[in-house]
Protein backbone atom coordinates (compact mmCIF):
# COMPACT_ATOMS: atom_id res chain seq x y z
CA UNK A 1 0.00 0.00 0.00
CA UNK A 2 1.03 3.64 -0.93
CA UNK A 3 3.00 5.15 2.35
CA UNK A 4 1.36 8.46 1.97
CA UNK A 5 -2.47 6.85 1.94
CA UNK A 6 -1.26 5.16 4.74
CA UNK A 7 -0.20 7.86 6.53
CA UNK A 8 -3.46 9.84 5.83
CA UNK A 9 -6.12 7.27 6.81
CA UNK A 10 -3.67 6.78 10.01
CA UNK A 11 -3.93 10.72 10.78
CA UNK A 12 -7.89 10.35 10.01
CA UNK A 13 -8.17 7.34 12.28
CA UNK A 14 -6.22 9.26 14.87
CA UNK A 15 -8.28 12.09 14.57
CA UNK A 16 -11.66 10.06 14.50
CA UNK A 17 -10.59 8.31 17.56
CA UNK A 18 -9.69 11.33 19.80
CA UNK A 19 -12.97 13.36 18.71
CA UNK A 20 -15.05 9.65 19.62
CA UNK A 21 -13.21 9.83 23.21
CA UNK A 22 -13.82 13.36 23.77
CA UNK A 23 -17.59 13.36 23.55
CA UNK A 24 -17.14 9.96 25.57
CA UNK A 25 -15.56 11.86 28.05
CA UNK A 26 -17.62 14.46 27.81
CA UNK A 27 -20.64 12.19 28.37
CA UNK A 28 -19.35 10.30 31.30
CA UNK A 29 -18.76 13.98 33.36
CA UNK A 30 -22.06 15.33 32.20
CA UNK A 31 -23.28 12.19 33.95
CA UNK A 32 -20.68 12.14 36.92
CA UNK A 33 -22.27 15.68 37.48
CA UNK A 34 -25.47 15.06 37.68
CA UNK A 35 -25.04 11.73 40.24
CA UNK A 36 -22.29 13.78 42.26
CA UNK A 37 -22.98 17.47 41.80
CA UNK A 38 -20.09 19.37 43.27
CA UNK A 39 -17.79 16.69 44.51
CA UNK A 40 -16.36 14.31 41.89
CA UNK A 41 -13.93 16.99 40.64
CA UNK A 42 -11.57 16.97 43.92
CA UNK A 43 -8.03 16.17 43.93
CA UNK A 44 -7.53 15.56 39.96
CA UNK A 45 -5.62 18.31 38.91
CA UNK A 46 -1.96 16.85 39.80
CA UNK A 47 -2.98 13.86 38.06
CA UNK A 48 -3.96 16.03 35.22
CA UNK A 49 -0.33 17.93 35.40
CA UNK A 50 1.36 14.83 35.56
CA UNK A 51 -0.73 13.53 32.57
CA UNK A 52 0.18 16.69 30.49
CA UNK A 53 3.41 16.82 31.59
CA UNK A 54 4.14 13.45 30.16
CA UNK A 55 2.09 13.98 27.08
CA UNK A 56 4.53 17.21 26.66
CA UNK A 57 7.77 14.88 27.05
CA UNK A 58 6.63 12.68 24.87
CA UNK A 59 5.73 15.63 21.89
CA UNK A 60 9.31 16.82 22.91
CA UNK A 61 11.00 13.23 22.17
CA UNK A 62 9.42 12.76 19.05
CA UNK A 63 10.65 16.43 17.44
CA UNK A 64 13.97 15.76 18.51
CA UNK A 65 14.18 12.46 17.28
CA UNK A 66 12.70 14.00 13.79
CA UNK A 67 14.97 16.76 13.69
CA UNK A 68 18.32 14.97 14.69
CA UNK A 69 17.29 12.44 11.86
CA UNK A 70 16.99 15.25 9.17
CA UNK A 71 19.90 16.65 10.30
CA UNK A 72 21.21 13.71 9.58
CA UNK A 73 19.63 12.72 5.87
CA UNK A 74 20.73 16.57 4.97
CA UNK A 75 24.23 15.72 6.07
CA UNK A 76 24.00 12.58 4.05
CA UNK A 77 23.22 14.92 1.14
CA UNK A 78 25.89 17.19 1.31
CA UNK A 79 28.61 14.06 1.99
CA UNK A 80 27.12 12.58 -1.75
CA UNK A 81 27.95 15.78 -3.35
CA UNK A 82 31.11 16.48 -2.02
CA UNK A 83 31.82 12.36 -3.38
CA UNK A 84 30.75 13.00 -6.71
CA UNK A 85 32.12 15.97 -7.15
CA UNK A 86 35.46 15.40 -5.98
CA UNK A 87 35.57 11.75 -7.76
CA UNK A 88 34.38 13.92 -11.22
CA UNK A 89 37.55 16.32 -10.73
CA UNK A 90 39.85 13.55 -10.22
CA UNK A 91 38.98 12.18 -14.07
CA UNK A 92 41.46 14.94 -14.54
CA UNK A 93 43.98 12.88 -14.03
CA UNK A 94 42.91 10.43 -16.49
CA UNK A 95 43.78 10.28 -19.99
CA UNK A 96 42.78 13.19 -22.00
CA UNK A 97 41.23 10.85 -24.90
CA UNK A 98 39.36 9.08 -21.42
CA UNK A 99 37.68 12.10 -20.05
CA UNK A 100 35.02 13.55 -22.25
CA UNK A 101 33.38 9.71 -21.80
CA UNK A 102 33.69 9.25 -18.31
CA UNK A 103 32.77 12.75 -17.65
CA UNK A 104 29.62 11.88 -19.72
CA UNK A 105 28.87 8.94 -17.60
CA UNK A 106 29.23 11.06 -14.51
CA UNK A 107 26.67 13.84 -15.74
CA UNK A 108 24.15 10.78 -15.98
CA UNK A 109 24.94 9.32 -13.12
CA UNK A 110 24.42 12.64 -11.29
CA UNK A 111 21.23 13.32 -12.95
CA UNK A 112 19.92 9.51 -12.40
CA UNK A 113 20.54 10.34 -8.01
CA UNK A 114 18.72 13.60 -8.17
CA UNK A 115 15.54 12.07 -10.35
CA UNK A 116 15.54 9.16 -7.74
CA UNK A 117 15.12 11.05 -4.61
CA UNK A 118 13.19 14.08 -6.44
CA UNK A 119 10.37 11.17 -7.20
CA UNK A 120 10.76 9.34 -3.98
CA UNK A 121 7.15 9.36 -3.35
CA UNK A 122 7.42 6.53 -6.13
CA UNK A 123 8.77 3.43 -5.06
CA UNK A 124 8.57 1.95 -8.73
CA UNK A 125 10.22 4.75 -10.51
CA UNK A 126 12.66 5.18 -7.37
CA UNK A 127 13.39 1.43 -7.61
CA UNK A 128 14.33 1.71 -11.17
CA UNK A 129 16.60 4.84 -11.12
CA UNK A 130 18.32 3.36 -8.29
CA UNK A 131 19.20 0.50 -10.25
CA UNK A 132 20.12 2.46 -13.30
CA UNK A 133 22.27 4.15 -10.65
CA UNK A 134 23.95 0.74 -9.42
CA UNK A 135 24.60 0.24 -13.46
CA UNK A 136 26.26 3.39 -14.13
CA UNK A 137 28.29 3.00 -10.67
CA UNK A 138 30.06 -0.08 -12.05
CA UNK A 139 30.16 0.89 -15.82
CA UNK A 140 32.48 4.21 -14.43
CA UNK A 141 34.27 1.64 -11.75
CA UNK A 142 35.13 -0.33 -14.78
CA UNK A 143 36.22 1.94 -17.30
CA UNK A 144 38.54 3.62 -14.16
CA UNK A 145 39.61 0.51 -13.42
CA UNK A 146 40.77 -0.63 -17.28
CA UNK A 147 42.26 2.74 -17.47
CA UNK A 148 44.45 2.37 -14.38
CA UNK A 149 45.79 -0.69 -15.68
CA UNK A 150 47.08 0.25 -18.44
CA UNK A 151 50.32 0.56 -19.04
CA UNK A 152 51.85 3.73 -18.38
CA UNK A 153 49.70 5.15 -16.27
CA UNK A 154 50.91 6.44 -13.86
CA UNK A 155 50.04 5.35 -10.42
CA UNK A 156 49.18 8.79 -9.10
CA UNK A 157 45.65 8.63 -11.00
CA UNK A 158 45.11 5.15 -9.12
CA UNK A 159 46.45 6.30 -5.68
CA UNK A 160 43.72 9.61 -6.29
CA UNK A 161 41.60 8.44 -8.38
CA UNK A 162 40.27 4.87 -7.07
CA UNK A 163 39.57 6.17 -3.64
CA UNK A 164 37.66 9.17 -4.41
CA UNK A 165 34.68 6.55 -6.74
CA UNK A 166 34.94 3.98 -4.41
CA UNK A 167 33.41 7.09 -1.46
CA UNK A 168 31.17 8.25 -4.35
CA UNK A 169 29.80 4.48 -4.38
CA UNK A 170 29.93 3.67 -0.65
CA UNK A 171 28.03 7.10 0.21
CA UNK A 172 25.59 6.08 -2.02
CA UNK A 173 24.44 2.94 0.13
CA UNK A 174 24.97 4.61 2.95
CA UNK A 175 22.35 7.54 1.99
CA UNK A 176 19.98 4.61 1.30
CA UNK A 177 20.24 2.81 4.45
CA UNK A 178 18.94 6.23 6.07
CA UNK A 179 16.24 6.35 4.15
């Protein structure tokens, strides 16, 4: 089932449920009042502070928790850009007859991430961009990879290069696992 229909006939049910328990509770006091007129009442205000005190902790927890976890997804965002783009200026170092192609792939590759998580709402469409994502991830491991082993390359553009993909691909799980 769709998460967002979900979520709305959850907030409907919520708010169904709390209306039904007010006018039950409003129909039990109308009644208390009328069998004990003036002496029902006593003595529940403390449990009503503690109640809303409670109720207030919990409200508290709960926007933390959401904040600190956005925080976190925003930082994840920030981490994949700073990957890509420093993996995309290392293909510098790579042949010049190597670059316009593997800068290619990167443009894509780029533009397949931000489609997925700009149509998250779709899990189908997501699904499939991520895997187009996976794709392009190893066809740009594997043309860095044939191009480092050539000979005559010289090892700087491994020792640079290599590392900088392989945090461009490991952020990339690591942003979906938080999501």
């Amino acid at each position: 089932m769709d998460p967002f229909l979900v979520a709305v006939l959850a907030i409907a049910g919520l708010a169904f449920g709390m209306l039904s328990m007010c006018e039950i509770g409003r129909r039990i006091g109308i009644r208390s009042i009328r069998k004990y007129p003036g002496g029902l009442a006593k003595g529940t205000g403390a449990a009503e502070a503690a109640v809303f005190g409670l109720l207030g902790l919990l409200i508290a927890f709960t926007f933390s928790g959401a904040a600190s976890r956005f925080e976190a997804r925003r930082h994840l965002i920030v981490a994949e850009a700073n990957a890509i783009s420093t993996a995309y200026l290392r293909m510098d170092l790579m042949p010049t007859e190597a670059q316009p192609a593997l800068r290619a792939l990167f443009r894509e590759y780029a533009q397949v991430r931000h489609s997925a998580y700009r149509d998250a709402h779709d899990r189908d469409v997501t699904g499939s961009r991520l895997a187009r994502t996976a794709k392009l991830q190893d066809r740009i491991w594997r043309q860095v990879m044939s191009i480092c082993r050539q000979p005559g390359t010289p090892s700087h553009v491994s020792i640079l290069a290599l590392p900088a993909l392989n945090e461009m691909i490991d952020i990339t799980s690591t942003r979906m696992g938080a999501t």
